[in-house]
N, C-alpha and C. Protein backbone atom coordinates (compact mmCIF):
# COMPACT_ATOMS: atom_id res chain seq x y z
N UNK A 1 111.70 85.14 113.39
CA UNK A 1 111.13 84.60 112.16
C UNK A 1 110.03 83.58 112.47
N UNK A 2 109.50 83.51 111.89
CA UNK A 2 107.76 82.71 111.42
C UNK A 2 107.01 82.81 112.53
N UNK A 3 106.95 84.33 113.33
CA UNK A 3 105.78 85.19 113.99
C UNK A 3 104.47 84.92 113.17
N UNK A 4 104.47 85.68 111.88
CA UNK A 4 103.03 85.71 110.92
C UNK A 4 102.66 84.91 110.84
N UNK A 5 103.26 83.57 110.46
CA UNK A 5 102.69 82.36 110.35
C UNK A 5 102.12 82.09 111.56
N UNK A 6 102.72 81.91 112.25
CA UNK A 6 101.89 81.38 113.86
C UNK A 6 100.92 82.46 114.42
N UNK A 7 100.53 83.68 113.88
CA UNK A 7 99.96 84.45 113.93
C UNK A 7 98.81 84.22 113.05
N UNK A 8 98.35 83.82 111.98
CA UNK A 8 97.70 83.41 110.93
C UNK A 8 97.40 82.05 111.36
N UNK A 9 97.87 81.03 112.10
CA UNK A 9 97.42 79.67 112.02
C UNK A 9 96.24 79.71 113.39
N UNK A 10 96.95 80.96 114.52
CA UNK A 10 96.16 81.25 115.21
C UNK A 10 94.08 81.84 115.01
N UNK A 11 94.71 82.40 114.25
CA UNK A 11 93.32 82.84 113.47
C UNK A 11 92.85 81.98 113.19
N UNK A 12 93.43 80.73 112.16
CA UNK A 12 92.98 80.26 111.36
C UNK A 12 92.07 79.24 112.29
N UNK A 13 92.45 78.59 113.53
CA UNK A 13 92.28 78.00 114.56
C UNK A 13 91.06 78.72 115.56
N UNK A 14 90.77 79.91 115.09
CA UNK A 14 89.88 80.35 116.08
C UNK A 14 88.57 80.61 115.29
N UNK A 15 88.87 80.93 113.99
CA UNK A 15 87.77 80.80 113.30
C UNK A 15 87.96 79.48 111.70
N UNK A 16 87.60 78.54 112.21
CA UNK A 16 87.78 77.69 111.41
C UNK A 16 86.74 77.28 109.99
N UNK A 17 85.95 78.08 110.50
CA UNK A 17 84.97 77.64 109.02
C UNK A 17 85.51 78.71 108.00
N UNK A 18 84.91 78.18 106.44
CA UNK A 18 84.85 78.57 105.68
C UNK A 18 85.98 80.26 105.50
N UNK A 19 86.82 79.97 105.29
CA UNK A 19 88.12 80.69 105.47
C UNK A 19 88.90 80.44 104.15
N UNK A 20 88.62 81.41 103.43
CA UNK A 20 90.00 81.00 101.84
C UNK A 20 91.16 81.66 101.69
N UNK A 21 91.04 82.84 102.91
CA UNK A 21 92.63 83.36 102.77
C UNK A 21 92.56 83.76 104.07
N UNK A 22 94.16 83.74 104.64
CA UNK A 22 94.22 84.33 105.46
C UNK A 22 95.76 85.69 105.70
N UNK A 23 95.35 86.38 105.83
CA UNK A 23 96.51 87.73 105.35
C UNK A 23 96.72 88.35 106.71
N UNK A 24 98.33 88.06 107.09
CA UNK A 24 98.85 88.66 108.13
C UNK A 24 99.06 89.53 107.98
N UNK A 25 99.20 91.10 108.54
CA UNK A 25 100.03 92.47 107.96
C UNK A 25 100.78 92.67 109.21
N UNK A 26 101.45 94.01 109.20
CA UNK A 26 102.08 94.79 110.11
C UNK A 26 101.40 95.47 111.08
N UNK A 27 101.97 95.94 112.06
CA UNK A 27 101.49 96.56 112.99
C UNK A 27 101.11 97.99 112.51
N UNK A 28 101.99 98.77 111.33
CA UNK A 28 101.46 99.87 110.54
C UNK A 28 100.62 99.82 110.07
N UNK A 29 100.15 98.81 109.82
CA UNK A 29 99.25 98.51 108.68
C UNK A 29 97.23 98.31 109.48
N UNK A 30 96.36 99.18 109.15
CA UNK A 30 95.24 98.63 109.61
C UNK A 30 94.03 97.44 108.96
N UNK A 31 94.13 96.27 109.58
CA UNK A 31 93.58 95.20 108.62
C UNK A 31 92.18 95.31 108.47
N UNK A 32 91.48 96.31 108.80
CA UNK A 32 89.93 96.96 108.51
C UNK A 32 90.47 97.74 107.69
N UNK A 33 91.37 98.47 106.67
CA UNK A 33 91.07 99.20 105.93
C UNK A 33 92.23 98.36 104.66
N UNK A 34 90.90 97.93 103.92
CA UNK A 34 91.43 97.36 102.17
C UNK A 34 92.27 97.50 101.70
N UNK A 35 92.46 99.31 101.90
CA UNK A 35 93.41 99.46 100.81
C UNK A 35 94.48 99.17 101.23
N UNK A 36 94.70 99.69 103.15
CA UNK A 36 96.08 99.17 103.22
C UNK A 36 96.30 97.93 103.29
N UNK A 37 95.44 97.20 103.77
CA UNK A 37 95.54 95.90 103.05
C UNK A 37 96.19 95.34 101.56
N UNK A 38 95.87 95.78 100.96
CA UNK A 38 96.36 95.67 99.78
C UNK A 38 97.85 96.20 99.36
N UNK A 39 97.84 97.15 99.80
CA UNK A 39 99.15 97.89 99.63
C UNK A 39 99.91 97.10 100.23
N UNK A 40 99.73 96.34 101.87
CA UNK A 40 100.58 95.64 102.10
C UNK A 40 101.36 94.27 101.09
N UNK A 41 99.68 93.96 100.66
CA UNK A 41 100.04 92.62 99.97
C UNK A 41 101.00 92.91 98.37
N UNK A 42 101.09 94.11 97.83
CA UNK A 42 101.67 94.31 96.70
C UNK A 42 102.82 94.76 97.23
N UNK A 43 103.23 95.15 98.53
CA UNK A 43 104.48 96.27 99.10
C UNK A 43 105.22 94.77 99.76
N UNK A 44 104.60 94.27 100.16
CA UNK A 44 105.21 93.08 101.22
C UNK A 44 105.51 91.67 101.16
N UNK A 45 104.59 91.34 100.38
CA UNK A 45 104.51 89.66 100.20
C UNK A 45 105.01 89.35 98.90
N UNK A 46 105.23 88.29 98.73
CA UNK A 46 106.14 87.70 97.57
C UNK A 46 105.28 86.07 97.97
N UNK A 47 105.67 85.34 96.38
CA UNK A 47 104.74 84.25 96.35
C UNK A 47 105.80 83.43 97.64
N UNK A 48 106.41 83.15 97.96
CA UNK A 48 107.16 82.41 98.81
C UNK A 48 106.61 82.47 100.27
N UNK A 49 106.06 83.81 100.25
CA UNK A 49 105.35 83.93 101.44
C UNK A 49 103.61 83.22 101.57
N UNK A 50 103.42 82.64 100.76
CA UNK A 50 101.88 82.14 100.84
C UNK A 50 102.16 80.58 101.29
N UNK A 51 101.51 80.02 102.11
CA UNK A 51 101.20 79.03 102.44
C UNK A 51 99.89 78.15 102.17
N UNK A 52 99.47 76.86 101.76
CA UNK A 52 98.29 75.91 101.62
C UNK A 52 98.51 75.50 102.13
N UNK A 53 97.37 75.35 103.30
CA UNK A 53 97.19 74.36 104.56
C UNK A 53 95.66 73.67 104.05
N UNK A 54 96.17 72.64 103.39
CA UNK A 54 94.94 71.52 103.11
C UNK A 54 94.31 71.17 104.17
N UNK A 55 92.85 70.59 104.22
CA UNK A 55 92.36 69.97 104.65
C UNK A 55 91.32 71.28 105.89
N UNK A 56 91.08 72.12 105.75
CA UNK A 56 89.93 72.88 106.62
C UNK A 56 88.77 72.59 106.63
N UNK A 57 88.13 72.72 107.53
CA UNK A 57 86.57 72.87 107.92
C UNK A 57 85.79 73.39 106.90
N UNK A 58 84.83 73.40 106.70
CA UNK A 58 83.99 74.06 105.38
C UNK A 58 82.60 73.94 106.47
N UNK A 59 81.61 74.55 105.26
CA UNK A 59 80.10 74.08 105.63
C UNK A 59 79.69 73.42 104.63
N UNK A 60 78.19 72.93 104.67
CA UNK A 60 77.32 72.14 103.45
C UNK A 60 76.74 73.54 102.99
N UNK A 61 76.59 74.38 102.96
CA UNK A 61 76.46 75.73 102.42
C UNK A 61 77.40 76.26 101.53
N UNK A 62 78.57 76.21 101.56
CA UNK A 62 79.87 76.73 101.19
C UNK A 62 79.74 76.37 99.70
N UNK A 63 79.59 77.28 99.09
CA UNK A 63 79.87 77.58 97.41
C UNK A 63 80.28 76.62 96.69
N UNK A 64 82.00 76.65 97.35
CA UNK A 64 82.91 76.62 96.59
C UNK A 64 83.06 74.54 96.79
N UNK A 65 82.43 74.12 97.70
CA UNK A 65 82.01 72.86 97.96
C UNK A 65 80.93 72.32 96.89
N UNK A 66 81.70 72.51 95.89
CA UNK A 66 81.17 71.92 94.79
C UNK A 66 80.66 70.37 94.49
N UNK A 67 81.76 69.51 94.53
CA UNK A 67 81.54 68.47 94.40
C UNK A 67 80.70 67.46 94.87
N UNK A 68 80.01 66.78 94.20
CA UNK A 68 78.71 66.10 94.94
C UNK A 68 79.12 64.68 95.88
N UNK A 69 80.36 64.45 95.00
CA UNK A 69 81.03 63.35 95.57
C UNK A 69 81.30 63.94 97.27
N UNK A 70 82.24 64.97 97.02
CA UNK A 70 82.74 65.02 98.82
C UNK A 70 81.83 65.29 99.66
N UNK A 71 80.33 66.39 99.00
CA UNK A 71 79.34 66.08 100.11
C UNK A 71 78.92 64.51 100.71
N UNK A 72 78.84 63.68 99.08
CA UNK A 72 77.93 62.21 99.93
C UNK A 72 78.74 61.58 100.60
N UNK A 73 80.16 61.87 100.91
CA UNK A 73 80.86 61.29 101.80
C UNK A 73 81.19 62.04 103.11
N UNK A 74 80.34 63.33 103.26
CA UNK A 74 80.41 64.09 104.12
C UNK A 74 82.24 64.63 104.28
N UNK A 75 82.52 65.29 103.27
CA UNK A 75 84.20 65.85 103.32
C UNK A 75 84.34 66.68 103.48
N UNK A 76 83.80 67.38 104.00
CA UNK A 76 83.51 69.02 104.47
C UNK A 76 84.51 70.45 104.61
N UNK A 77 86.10 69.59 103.15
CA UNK A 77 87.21 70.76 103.84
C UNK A 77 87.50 70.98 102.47
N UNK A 78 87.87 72.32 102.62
CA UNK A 78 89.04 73.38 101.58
C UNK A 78 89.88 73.69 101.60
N UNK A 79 90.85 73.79 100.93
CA UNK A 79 92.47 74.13 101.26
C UNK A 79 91.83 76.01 101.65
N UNK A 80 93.49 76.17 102.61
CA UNK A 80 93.01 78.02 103.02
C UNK A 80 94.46 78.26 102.84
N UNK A 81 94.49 79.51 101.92
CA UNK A 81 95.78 79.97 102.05
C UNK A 81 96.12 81.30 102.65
N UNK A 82 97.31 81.01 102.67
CA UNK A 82 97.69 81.85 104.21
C UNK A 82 98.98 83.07 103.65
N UNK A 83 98.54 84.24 103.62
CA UNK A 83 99.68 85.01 103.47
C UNK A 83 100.23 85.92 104.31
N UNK A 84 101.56 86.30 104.29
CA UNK A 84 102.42 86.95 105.26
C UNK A 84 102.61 88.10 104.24
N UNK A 85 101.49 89.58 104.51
CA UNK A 85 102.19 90.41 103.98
C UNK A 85 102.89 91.46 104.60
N UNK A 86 103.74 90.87 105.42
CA UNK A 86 104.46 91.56 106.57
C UNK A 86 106.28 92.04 105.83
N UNK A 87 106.64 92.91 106.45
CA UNK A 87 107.96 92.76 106.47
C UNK A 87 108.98 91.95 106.63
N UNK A 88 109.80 91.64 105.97
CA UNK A 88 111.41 90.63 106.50
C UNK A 88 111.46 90.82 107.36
N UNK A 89 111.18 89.63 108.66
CA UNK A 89 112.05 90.10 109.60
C UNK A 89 112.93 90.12 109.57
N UNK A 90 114.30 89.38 108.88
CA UNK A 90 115.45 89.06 109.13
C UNK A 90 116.21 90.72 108.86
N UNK A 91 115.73 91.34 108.23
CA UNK A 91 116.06 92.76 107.67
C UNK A 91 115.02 94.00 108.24
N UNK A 92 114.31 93.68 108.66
CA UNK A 92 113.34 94.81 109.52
C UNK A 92 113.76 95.89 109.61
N UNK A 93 114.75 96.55 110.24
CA UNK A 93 115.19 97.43 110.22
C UNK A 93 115.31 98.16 109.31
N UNK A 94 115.62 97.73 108.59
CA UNK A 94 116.02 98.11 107.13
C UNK A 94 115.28 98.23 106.15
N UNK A 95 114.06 97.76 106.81
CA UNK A 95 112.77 97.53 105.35
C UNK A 95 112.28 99.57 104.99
N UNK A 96 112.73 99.99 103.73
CA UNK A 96 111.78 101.17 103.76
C UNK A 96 110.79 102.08 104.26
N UNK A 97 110.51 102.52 104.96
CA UNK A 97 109.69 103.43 105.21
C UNK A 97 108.56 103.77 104.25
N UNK A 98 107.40 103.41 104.18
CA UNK A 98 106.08 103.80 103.70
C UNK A 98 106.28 104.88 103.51
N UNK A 99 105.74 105.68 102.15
CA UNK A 99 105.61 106.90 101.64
C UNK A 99 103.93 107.01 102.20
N UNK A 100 103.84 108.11 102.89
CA UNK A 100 102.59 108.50 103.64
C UNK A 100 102.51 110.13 103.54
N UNK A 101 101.44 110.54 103.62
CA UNK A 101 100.81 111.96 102.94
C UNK A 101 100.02 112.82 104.08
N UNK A 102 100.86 113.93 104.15
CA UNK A 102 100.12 114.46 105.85
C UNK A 102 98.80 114.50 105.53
N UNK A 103 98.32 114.48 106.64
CA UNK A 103 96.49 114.30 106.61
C UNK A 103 96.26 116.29 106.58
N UNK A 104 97.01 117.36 106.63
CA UNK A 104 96.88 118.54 105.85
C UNK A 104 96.25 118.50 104.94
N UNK A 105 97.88 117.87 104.26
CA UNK A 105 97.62 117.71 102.61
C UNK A 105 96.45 116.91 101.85
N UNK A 106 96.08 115.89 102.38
CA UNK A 106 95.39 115.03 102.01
C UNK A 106 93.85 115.61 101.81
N UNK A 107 93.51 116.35 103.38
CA UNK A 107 92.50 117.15 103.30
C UNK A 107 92.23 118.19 102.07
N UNK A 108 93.35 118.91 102.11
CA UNK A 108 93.15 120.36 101.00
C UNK A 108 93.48 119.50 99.76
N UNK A 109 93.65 118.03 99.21
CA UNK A 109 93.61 117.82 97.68
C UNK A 109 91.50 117.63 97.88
N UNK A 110 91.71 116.16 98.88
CA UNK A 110 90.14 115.82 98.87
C UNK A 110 88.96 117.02 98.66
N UNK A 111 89.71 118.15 99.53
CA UNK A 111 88.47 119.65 99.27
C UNK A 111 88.46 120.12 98.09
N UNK A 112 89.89 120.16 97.50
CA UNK A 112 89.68 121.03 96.01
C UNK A 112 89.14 120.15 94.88
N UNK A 113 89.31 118.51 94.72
CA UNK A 113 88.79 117.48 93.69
C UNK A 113 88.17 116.70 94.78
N UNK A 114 86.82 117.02 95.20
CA UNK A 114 85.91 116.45 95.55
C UNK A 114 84.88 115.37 95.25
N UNK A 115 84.85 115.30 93.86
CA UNK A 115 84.09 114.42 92.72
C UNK A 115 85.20 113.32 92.79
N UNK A 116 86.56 113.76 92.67
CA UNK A 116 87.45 112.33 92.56
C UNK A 116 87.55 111.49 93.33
N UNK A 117 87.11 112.01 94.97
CA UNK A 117 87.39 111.22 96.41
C UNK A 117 85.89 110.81 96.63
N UNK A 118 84.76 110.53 95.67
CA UNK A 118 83.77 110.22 96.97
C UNK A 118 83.94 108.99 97.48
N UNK A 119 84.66 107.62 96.68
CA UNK A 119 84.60 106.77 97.54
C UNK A 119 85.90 106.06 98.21
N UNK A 120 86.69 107.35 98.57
CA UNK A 120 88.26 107.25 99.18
C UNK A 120 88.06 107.57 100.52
């Protein structure tokens, strides 16, 4: 237990600027592709799993560094939150199995409704 987290603080530590979320997944899971990204975060995470770690690095560029006050005092940080959309470990074993679609099948729907997949 609290792998992801120390996995995520790692990140968070290696790239410290301007960072507003940070999302751990599974080893099933590929974190270059969105959707499973996402799927993780609706399949996996629960609000209990998000963490605010106040006080990060920012830039004088950064958007969301609104306030004129914390620039003239040079305050340069944003809270970053941190999510674990990983599996229980404590139950791992046991966590469900992903419903996944042979890449056959997947092919012969994408060929026959072609207009529906162009940007899948």
């Amino acid at each position: 237990p609290g792998h992801a987290k120390h996995a995520a603080m790692a990140a968070l530590g290696f790239y410290p600027f301007d960072r507003r979320f940070v999302i751990v997944v599974d080893e099933d899971v590929d974190p270059t592709n969105l959707r499973e990204v996402l799927f993780a975060l609706g399949q996996r995470a629960t609000v209990d799993q998000i963490e605010v770690i106040k006080g990060n690095w920012t830039s004088k560029l950064d958007p969301l560094l609104a306030n004129p006050e914390l620039k003239r005092v040079k305050d340069l940080t944003l809270p970053t939150a941190i999510i674990m959309a990983c599996k229980p470990f404590n139950w791992i074993d046991q966590f469900p199995t992903p419903v996944t679609i042979a890449p056959e099948l997947e092919n012969r729907v994408k060929n026959k409704w072609p207009d529906m997949f162009k940007n899948a």
